[in-house]
Protein backbone atom coordinates (compact mmCIF):
# COMPACT_ATOMS: atom_id res chain seq x y z
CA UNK A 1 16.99 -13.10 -14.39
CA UNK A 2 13.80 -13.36 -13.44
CA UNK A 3 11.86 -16.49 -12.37
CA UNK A 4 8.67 -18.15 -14.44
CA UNK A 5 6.41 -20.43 -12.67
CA UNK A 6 4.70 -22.61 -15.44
CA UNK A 7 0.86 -22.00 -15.39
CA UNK A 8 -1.76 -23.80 -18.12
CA UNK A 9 -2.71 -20.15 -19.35
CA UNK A 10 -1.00 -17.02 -19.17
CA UNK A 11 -2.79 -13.40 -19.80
CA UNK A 12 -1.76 -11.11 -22.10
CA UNK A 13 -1.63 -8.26 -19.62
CA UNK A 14 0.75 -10.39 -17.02
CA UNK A 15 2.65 -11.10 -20.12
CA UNK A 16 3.56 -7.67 -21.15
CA UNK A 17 3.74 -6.32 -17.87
CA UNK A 18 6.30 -9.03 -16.78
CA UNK A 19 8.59 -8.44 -20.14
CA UNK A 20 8.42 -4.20 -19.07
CA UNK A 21 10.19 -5.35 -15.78
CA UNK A 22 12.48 -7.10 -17.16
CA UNK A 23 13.01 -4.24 -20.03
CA UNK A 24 13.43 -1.44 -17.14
CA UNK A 25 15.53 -3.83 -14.94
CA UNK A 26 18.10 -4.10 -17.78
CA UNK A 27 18.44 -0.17 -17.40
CA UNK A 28 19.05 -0.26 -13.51
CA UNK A 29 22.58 -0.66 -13.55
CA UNK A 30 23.12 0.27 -9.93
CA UNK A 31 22.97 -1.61 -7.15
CA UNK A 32 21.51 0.32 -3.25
CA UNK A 33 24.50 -1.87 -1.77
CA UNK A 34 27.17 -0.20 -4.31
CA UNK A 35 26.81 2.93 -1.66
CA UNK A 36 28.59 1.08 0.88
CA UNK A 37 31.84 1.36 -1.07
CA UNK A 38 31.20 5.39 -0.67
CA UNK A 39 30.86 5.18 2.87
CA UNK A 40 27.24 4.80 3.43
CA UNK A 41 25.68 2.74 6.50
CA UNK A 42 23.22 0.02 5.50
CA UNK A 43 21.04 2.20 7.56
CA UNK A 44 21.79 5.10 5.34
CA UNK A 45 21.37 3.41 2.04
CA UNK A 46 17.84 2.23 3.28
CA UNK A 47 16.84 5.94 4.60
CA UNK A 48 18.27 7.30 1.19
CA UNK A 49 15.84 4.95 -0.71
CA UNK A 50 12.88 5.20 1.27
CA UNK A 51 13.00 8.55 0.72
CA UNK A 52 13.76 8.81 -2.94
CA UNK A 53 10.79 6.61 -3.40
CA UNK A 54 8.85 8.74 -1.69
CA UNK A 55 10.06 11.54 -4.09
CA UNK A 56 9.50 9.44 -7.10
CA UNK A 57 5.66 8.51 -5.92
CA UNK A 58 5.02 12.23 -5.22
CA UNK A 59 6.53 13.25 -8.84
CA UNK A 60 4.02 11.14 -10.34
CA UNK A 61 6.59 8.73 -12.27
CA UNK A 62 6.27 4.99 -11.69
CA UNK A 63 8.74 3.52 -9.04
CA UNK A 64 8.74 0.37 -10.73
CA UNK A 65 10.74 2.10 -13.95
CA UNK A 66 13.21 3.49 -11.08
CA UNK A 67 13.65 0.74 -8.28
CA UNK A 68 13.82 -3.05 -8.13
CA UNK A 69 13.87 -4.37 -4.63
CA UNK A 70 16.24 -7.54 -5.24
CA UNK A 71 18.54 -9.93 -2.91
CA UNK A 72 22.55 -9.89 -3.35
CA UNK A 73 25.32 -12.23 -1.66
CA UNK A 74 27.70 -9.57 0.03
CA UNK A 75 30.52 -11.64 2.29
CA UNK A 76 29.10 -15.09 2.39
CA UNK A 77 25.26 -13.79 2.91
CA UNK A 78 22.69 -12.33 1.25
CA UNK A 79 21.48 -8.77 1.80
CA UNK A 80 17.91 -6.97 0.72
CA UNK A 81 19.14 -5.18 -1.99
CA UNK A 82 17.51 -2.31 -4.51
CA UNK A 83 18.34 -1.86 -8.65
CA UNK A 84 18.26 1.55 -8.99
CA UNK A 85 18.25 3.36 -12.37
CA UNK A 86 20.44 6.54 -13.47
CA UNK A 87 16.96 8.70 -12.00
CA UNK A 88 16.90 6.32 -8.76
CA UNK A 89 20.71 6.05 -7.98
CA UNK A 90 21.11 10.12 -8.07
CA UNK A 91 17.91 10.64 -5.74
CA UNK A 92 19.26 8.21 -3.67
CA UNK A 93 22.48 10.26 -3.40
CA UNK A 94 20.65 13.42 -3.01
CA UNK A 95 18.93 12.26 -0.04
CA UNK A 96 21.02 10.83 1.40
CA UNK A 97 22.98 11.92 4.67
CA UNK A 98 24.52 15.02 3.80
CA UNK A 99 28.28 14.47 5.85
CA UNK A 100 29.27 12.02 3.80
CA UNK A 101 31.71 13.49 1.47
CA UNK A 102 30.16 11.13 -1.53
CA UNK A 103 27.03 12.62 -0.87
CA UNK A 104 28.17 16.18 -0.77
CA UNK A 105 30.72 16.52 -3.67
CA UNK A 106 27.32 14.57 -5.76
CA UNK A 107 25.66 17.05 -4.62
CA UNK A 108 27.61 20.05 -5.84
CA UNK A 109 28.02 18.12 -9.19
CA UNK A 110 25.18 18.41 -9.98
CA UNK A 111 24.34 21.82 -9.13
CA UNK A 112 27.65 22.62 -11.31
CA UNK A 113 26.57 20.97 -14.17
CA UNK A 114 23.05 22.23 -13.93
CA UNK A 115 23.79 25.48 -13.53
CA UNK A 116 26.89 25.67 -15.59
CA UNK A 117 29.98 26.69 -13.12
CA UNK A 118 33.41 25.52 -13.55
């Protein structure tokens, strides 16, 4: 949910813009912080995103569509957390550190599918 601050007048542009964020958040339905439960480090996670950002913004799509920085209660506190969408949770994975078996065996998976193995 996202907060409104009452104003006298609102413009159209703000309007629509603000009801397309709420449209693509709908469609995140991963959470950065999700990645702990695979064995990521909060370091990690953060790396992982920074740079699938950076591959989004050199693509040419809009982050926005892709990544919501948000805040999430995790054990009694809150964290700096990220929506991420189907494109932003998989780049996410794919850049992040390669050891992790998560990461890895995503990895391949994808390959497979892509290039058709069994």
């Amino acid at each position: 949910m996202e907060l409104a601050i009452y104003t006298a007048t609102y413009d159209i542009a703000d309007t629509v813009q603000n009801f397309m964020n709420i449209y693509y958040a709908t469609h995140m339905k991963y959470l950065a912080s999700d990645l702990l439960d695979k064995g990521l480090s909060p370091t990690q996670i953060s790396d992982a995103v920074s740079a699938a950002i950076k591959v989004v913004n050199a693509s040419g799509i809009k982050t926005h569509k892709h990544f919501l920085p948000i805040f999430s209660g995790l054990n009694e506190g809150i964290i700096q957390d990220c929506k991420l969408s189907d494109l932003g949770y998989g780049l996410v994975l794919m850049n992040a550190d390669i050891s992790l078996p998560a990461v890895s065996a995503f990895q391949v998976d994808v390959l497979m599918g892509l290039l058709k193995f069994s």
